[in-house]
PDB file of N, CA and C in Angstrom:
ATOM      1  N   UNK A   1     -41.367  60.701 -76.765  1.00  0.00           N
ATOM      2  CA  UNK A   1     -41.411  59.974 -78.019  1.00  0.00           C
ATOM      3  C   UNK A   1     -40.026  59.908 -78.692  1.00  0.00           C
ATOM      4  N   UNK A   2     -39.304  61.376 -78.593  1.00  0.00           N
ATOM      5  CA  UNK A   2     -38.398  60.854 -79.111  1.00  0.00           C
ATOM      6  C   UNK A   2     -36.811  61.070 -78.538  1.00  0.00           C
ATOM      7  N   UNK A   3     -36.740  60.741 -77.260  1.00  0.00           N
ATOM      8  CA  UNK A   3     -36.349  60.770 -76.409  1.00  0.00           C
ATOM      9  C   UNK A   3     -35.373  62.336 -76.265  1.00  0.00           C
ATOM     10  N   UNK A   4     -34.164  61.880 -75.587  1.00  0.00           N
ATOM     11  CA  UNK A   4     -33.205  63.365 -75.274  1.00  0.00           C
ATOM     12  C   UNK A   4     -33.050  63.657 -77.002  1.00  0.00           C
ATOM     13  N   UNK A   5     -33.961  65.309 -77.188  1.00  0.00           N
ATOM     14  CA  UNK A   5     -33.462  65.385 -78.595  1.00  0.00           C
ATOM     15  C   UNK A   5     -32.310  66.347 -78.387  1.00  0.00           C
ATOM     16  N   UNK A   6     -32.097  67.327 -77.351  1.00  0.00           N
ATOM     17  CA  UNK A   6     -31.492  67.965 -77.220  1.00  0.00           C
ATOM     18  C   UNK A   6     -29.821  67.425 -77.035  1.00  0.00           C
ATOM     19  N   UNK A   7     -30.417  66.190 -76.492  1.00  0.00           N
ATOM     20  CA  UNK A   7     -28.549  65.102 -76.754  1.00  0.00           C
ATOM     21  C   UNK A   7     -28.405  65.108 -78.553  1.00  0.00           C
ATOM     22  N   UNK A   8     -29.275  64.773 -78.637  1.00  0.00           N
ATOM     23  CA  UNK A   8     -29.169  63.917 -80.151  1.00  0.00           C
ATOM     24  C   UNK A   8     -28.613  65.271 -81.317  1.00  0.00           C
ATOM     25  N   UNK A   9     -29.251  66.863 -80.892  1.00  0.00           N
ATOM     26  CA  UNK A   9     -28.566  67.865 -81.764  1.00  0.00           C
ATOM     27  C   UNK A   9     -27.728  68.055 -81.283  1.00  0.00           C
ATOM     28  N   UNK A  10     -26.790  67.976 -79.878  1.00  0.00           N
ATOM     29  CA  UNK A  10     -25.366  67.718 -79.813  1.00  0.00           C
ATOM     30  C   UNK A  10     -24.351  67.095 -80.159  1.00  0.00           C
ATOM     31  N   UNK A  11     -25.078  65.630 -80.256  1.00  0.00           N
ATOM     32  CA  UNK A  11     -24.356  64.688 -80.816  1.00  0.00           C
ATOM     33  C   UNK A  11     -24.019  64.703 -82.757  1.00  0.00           C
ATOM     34  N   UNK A  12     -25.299  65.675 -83.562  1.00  0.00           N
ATOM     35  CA  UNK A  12     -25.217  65.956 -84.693  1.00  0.00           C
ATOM     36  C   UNK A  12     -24.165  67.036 -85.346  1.00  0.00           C
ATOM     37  N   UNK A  13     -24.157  67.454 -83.882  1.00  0.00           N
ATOM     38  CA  UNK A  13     -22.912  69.240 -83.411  1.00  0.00           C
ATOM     39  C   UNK A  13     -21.549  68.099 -84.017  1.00  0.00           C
ATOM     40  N   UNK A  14     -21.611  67.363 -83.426  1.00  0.00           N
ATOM     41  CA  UNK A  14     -20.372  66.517 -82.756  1.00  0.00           C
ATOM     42  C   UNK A  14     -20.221  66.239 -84.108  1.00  0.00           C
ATOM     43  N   UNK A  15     -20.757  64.997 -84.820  1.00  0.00           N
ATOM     44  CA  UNK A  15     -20.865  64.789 -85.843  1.00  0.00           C
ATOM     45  C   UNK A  15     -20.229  65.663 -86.995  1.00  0.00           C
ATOM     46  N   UNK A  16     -21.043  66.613 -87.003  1.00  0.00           N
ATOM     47  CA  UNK A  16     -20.561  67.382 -87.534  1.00  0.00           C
ATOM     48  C   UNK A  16     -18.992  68.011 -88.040  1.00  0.00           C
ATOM     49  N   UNK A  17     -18.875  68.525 -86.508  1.00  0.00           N
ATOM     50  CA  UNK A  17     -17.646  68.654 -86.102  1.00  0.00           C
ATOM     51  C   UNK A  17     -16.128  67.764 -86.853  1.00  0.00           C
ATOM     52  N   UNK A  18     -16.683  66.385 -86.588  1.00  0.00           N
ATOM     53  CA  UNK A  18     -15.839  65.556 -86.932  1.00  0.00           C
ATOM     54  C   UNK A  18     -15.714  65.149 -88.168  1.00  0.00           C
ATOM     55  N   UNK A  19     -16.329  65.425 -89.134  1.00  0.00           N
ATOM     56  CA  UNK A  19     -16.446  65.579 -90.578  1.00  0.00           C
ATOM     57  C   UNK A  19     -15.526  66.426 -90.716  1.00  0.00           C
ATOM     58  N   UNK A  20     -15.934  67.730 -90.663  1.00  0.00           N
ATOM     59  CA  UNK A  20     -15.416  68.897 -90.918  1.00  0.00           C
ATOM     60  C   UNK A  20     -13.353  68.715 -90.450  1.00  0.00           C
ATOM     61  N   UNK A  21     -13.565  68.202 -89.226  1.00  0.00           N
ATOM     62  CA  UNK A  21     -11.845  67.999 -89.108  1.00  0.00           C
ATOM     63  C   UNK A  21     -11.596  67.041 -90.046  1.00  0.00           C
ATOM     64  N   UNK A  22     -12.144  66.039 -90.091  1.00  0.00           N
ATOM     65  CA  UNK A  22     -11.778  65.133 -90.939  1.00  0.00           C
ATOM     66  C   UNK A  22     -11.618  65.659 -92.497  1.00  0.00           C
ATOM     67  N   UNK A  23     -12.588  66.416 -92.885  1.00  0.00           N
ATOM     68  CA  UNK A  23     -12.319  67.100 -94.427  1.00  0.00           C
ATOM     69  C   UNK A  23     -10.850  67.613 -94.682  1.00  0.00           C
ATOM     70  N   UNK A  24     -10.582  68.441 -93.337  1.00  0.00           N
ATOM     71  CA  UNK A  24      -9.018  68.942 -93.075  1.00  0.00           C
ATOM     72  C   UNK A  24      -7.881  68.657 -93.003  1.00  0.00           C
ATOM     73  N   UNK A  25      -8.462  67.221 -92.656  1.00  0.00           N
ATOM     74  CA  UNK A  25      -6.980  66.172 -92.407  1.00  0.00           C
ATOM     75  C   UNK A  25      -7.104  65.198 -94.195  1.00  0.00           C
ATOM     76  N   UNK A  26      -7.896  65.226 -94.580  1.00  0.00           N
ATOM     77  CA  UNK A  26      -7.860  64.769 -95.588  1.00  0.00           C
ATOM     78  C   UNK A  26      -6.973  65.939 -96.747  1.00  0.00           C
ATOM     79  N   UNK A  27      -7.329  67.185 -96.233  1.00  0.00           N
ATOM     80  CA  UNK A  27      -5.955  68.096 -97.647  1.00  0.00           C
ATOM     81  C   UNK A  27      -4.408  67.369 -96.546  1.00  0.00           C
ATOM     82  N   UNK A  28      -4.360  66.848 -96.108  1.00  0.00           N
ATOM     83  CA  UNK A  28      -2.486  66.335 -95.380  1.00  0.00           C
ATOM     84  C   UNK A  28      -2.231  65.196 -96.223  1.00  0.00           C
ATOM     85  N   UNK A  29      -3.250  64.389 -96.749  1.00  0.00           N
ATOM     86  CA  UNK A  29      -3.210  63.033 -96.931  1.00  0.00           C
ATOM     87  C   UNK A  29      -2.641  62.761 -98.161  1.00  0.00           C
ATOM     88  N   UNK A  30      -1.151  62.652 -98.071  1.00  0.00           N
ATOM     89  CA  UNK A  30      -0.780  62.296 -99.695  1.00  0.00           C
ATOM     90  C   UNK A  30      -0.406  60.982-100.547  1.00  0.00           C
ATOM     91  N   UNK A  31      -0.747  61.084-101.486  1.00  0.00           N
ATOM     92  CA  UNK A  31      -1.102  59.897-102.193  1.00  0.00           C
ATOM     93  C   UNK A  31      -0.183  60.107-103.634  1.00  0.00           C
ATOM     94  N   UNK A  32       0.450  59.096-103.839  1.00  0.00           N
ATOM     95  CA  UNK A  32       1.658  59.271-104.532  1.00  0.00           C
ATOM     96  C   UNK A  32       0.906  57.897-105.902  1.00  0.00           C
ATOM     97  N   UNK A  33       1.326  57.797-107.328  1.00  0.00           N
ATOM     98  CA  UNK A  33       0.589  56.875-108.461  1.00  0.00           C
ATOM     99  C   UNK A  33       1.678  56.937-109.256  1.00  0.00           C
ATOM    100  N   UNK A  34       2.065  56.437-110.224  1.00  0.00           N
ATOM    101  CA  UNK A  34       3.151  56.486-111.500  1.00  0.00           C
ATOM    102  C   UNK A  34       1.936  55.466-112.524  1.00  0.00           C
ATOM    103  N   UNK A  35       2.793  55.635-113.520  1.00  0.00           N
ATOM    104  CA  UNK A  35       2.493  55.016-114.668  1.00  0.00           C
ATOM    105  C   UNK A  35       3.763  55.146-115.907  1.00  0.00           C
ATOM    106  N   UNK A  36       3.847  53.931-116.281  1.00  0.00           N
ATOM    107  CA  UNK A  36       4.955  54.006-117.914  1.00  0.00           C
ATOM    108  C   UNK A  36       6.300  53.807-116.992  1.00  0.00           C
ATOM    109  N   UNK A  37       5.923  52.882-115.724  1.00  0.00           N
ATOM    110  CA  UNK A  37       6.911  51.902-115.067  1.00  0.00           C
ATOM    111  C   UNK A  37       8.207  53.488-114.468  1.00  0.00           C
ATOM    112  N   UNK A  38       7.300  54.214-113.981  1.00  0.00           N
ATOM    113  CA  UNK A  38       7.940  55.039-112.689  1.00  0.00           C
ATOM    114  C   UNK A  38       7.918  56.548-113.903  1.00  0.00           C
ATOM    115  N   UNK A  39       8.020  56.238-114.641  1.00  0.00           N
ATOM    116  CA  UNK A  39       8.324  57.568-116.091  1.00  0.00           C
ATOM    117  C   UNK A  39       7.387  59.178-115.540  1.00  0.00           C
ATOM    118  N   UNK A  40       6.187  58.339-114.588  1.00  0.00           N
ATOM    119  CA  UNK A  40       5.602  59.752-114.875  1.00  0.00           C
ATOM    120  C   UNK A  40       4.902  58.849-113.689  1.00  0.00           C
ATOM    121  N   UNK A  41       4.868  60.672-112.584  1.00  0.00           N
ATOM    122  CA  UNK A  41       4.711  60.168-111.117  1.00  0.00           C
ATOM    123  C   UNK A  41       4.058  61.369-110.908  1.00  0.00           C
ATOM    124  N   UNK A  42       2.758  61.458-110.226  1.00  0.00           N
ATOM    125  CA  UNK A  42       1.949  62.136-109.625  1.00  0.00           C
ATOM    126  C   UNK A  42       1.504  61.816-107.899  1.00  0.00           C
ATOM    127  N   UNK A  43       1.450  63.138-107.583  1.00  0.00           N
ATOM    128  CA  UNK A  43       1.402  62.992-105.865  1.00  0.00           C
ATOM    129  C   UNK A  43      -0.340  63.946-105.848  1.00  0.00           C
ATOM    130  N   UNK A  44      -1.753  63.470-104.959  1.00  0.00           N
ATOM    131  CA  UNK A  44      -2.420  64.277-104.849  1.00  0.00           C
ATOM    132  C   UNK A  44      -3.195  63.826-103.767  1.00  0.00           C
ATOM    133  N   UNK A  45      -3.780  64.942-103.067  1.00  0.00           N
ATOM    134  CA  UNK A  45      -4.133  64.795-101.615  1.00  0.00           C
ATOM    135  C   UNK A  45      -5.181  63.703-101.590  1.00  0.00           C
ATOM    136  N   UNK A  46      -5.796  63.565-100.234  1.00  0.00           N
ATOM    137  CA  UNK A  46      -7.314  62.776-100.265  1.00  0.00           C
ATOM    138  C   UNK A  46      -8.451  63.536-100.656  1.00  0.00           C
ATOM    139  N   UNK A  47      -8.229  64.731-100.606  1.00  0.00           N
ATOM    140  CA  UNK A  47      -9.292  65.367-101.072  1.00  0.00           C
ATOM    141  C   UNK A  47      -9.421  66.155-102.508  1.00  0.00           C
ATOM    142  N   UNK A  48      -8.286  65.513-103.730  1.00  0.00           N
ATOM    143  CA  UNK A  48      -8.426  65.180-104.794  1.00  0.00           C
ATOM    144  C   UNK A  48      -7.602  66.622-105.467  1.00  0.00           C
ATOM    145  N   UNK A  49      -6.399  67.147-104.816  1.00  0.00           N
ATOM    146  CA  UNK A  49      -5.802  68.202-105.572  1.00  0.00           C
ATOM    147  C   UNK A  49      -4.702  67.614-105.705  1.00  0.00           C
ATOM    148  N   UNK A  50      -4.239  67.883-106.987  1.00  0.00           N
ATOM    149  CA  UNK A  50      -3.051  67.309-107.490  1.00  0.00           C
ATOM    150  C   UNK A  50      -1.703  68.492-106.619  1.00  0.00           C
ATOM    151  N   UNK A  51      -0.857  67.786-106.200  1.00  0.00           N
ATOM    152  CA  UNK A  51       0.218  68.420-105.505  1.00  0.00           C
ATOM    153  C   UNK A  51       1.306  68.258-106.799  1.00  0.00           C
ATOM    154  N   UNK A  52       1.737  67.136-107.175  1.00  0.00           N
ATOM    155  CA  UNK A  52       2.864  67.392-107.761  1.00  0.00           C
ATOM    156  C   UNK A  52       2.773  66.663-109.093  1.00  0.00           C
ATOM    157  N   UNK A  53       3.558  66.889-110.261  1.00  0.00           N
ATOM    158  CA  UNK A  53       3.701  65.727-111.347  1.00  0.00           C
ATOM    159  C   UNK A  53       5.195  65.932-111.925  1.00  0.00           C
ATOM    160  N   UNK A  54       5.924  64.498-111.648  1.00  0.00           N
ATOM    161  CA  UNK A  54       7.464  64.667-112.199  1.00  0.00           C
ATOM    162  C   UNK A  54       7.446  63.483-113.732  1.00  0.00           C
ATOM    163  N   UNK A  55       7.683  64.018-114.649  1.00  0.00           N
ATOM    164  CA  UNK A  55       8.112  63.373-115.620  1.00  0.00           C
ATOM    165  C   UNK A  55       9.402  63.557-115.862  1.00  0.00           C
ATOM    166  N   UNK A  56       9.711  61.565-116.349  1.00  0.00           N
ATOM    167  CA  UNK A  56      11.024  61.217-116.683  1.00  0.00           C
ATOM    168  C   UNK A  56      11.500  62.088-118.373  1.00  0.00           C
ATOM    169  N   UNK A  57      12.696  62.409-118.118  1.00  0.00           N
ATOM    170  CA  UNK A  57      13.672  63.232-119.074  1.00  0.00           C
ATOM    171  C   UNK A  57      13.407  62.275-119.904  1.00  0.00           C
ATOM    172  N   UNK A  58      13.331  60.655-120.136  1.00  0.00           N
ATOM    173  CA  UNK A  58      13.221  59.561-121.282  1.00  0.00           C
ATOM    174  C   UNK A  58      12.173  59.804-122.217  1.00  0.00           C
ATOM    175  N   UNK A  59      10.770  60.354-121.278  1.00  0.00           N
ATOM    176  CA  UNK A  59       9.907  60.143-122.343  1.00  0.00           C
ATOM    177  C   UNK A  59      10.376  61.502-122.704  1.00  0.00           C
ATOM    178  N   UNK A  60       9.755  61.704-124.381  1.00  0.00           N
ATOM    179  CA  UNK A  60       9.899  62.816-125.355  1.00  0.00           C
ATOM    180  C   UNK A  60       8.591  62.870-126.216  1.00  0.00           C
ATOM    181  N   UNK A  61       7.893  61.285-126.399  1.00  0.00           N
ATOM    182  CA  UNK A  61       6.451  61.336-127.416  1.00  0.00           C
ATOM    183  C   UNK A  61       5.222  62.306-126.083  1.00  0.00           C
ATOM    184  N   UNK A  62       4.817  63.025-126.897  1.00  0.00           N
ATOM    185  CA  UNK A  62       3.463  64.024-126.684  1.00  0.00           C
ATOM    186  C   UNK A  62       2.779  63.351-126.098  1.00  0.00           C
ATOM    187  N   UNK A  63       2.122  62.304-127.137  1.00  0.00           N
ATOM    188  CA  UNK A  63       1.293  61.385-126.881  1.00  0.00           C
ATOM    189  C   UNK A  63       1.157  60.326-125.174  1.00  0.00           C
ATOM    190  N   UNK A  64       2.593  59.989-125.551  1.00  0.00           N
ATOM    191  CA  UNK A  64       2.767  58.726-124.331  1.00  0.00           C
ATOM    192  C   UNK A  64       2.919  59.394-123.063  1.00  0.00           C
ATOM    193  N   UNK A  65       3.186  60.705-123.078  1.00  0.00           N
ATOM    194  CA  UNK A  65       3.734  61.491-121.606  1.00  0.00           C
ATOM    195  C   UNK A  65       1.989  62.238-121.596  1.00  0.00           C
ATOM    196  N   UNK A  66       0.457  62.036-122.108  1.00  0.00           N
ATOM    197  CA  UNK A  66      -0.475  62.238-121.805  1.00  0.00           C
ATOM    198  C   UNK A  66      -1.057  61.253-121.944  1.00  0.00           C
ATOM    199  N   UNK A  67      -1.010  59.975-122.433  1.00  0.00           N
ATOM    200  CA  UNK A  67      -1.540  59.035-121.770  1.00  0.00           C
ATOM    201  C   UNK A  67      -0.980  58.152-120.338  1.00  0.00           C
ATOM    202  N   UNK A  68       0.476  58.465-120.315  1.00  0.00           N
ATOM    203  CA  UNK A  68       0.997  57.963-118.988  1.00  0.00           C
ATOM    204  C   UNK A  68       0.080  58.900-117.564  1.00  0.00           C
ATOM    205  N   UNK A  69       0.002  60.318-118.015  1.00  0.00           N
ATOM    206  CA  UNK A  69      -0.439  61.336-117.277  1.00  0.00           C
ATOM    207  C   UNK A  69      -1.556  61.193-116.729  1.00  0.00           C
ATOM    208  N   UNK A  70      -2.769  60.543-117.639  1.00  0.00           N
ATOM    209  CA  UNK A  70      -4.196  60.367-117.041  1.00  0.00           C
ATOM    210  C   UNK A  70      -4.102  59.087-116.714  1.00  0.00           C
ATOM    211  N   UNK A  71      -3.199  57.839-116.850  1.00  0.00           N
ATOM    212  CA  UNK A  71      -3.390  56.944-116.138  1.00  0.00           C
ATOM    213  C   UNK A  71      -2.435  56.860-114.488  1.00  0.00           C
ATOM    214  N   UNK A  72      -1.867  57.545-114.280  1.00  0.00           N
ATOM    215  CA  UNK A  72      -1.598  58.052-112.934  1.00  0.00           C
ATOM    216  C   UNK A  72      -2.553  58.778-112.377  1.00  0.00           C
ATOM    217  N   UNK A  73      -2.898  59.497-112.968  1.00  0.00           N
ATOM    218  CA  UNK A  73      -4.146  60.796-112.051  1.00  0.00           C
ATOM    219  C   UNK A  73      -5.217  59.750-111.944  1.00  0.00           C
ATOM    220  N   UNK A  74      -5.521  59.144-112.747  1.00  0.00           N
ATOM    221  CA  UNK A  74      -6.598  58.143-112.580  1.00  0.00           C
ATOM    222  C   UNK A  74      -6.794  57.256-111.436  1.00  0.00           C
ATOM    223  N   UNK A  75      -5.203  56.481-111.157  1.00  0.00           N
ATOM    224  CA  UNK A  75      -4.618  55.847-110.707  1.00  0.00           C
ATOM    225  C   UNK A  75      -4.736  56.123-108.991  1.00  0.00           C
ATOM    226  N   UNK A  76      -4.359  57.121-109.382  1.00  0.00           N
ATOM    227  CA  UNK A  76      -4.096  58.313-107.649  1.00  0.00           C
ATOM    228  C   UNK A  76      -5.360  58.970-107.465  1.00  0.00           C
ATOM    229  N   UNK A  77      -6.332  59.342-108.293  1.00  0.00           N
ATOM    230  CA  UNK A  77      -7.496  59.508-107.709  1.00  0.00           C
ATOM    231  C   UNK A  77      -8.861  58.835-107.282  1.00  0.00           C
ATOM    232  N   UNK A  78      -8.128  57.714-107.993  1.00  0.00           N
ATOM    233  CA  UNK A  78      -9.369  56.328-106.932  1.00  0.00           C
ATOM    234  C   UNK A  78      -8.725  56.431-106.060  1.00  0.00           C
ATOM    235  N   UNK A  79      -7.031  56.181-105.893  1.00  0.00           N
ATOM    236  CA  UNK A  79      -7.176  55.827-104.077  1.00  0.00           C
ATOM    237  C   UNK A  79      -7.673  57.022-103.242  1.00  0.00           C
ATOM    238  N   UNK A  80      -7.835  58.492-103.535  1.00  0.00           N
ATOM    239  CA  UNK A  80      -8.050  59.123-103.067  1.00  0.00           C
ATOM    240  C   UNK A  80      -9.629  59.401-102.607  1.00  0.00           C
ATOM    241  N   UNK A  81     -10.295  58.545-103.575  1.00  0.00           N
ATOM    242  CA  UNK A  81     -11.652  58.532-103.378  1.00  0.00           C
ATOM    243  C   UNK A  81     -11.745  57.541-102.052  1.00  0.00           C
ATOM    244  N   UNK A  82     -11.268  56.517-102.496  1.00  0.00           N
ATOM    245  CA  UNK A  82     -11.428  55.462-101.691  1.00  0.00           C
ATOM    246  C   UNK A  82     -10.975  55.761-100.337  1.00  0.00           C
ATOM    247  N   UNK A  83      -9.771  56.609-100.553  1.00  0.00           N
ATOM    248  CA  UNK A  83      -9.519  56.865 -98.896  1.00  0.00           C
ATOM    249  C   UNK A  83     -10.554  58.315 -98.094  1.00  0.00           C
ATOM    250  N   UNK A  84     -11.234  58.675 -99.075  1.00  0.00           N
ATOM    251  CA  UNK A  84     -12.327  60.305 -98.535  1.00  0.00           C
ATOM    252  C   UNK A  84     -13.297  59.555 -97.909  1.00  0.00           C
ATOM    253  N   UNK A  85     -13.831  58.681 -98.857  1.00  0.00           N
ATOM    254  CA  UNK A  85     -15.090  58.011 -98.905  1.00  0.00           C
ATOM    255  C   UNK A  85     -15.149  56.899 -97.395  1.00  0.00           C
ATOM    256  N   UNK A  86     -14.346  56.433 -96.860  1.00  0.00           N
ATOM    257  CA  UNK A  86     -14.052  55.649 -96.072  1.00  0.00           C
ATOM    258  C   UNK A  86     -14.094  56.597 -94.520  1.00  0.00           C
ATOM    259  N   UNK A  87     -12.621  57.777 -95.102  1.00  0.00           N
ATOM    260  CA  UNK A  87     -12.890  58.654 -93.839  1.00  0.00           C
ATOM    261  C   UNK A  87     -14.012  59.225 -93.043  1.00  0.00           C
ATOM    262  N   UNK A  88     -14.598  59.625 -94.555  1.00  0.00           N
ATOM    263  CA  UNK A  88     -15.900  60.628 -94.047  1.00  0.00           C
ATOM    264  C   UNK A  88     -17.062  59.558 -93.584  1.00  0.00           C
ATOM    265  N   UNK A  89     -17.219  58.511 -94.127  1.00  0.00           N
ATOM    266  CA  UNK A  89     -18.043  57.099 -93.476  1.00  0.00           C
ATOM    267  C   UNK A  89     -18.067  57.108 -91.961  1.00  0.00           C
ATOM    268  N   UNK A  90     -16.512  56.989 -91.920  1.00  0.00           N
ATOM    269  CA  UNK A  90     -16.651  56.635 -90.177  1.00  0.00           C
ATOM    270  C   UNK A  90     -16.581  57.485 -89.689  1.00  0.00           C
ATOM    271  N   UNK A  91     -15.991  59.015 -89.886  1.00  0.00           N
ATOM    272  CA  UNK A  91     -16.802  60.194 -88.981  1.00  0.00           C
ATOM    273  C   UNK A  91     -17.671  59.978 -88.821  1.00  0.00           C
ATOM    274  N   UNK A  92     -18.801  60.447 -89.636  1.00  0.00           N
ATOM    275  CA  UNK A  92     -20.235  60.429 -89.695  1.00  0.00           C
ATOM    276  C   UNK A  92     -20.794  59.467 -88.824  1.00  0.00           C
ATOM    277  N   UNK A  93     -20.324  58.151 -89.029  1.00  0.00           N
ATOM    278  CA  UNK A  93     -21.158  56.835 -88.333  1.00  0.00           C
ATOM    279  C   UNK A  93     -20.645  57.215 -86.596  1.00  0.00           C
ATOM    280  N   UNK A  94     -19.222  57.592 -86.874  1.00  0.00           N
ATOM    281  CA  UNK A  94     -18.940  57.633 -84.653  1.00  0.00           C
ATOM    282  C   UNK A  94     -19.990  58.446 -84.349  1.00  0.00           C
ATOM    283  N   UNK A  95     -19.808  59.649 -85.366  1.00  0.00           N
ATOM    284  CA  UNK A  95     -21.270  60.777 -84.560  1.00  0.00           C
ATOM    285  C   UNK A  95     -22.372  60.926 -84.476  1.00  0.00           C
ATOM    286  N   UNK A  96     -23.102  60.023 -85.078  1.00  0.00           N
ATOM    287  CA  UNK A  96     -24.674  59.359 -85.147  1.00  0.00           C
ATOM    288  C   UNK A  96     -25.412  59.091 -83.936  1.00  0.00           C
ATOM    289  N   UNK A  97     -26.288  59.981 -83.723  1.00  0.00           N
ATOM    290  CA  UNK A  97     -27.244  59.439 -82.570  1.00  0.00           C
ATOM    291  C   UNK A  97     -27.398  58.454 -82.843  1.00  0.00           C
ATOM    292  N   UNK A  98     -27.862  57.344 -81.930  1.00  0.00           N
ATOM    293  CA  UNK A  98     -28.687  55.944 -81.555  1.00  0.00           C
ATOM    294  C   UNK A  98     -30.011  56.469 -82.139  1.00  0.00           C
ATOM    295  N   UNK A  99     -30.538  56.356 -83.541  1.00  0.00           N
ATOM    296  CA  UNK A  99     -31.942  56.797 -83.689  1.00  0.00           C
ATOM    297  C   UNK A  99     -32.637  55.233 -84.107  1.00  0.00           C
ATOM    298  N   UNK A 100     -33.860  54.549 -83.125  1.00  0.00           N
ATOM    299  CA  UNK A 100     -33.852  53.363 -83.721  1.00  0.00           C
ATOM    300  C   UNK A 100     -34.831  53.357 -84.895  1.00  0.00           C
ATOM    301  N   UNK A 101     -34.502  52.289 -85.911  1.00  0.00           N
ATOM    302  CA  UNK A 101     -35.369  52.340 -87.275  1.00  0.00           C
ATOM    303  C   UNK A 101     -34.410  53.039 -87.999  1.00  0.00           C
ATOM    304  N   UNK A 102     -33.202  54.054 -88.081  1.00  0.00           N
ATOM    305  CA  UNK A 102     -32.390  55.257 -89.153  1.00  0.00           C
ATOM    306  C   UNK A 102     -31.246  55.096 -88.609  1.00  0.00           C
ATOM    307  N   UNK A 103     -31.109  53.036 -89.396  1.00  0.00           N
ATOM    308  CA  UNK A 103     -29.462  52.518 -89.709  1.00  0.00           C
ATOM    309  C   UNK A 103     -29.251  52.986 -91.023  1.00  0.00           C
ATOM    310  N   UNK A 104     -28.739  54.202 -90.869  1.00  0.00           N
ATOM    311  CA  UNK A 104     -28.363  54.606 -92.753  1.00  0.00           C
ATOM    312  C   UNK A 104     -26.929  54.482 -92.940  1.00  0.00           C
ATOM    313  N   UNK A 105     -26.264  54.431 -92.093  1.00  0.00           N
ATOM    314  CA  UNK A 105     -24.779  53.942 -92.627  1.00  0.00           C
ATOM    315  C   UNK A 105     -24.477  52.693 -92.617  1.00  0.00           C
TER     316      UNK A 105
END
C-alpha cells in the first residue's frame, strides 16, 4: 500500500540531513543593507544575526542614527528571510519522497 517505506524514512534521513547543512551554511551567508545614503551600514547572516554595524562620523542626531539603524536592519533582514526561506524550501523539496496525493511544497 504504501510502497518502499523503508526508502521513504531514508529519504526523510536525507532530507533531513540537508536542512540541517543547509541551516549551517546559512550562519556563512552575509548580507550587507545601509540606510541615510551609506551613513549607517549593517552586515547580518541568513540566519538573522547581526554581524556588524558601522556608523558614519557625520551623523551626530540620536534620533536619525536610530531611525537610519532600524531601517537597515529592516532592510537586511528581509533579504535574509527571503534568502532562509528559499534555501530551506529547496532542501526540503530535493529530499521529499515521491508520496502521491502530499504535494505540500
Amino acid at each position: 500500500m504504501f510502497g518502499d517505506l523503508s526508502g521513504m524514512m531514508g529519504k526523510l534521513k536525507e532530507a533531513q540531513q540537508r536542512i540541517e547543512n543547509t541551516k549551517a551554511r546559512l550562519k556563512t551567508i552575509l548580507i550587507d543593507a545601509e540606510a541615510g545614503d551609506g551613513k549607517i551600514k549593517v552586515t547580518v547572516t541568513a540566519d538573522r544575526t547581526v554581524k556588524n554595524i558601522a556608523i558614519s562620523n557625520e551623523l551626530t542626531d540620536k534620533e536619525e542614527i536610530e531611525d537610519y539603524l532600524v531601517i537597515a536592519l529592516n532592510k537586511a533582514l528581509e533579504k535574509a528571510n527571503t534568502i532562509s526561506e528559499s534555501e530551506l524550501a529547496a532542501a526540503a523539496k530535493e529530499g521529499m519522497p515521491n508520496i502521491p496525493g502530499m504535494d505540500l511544497l
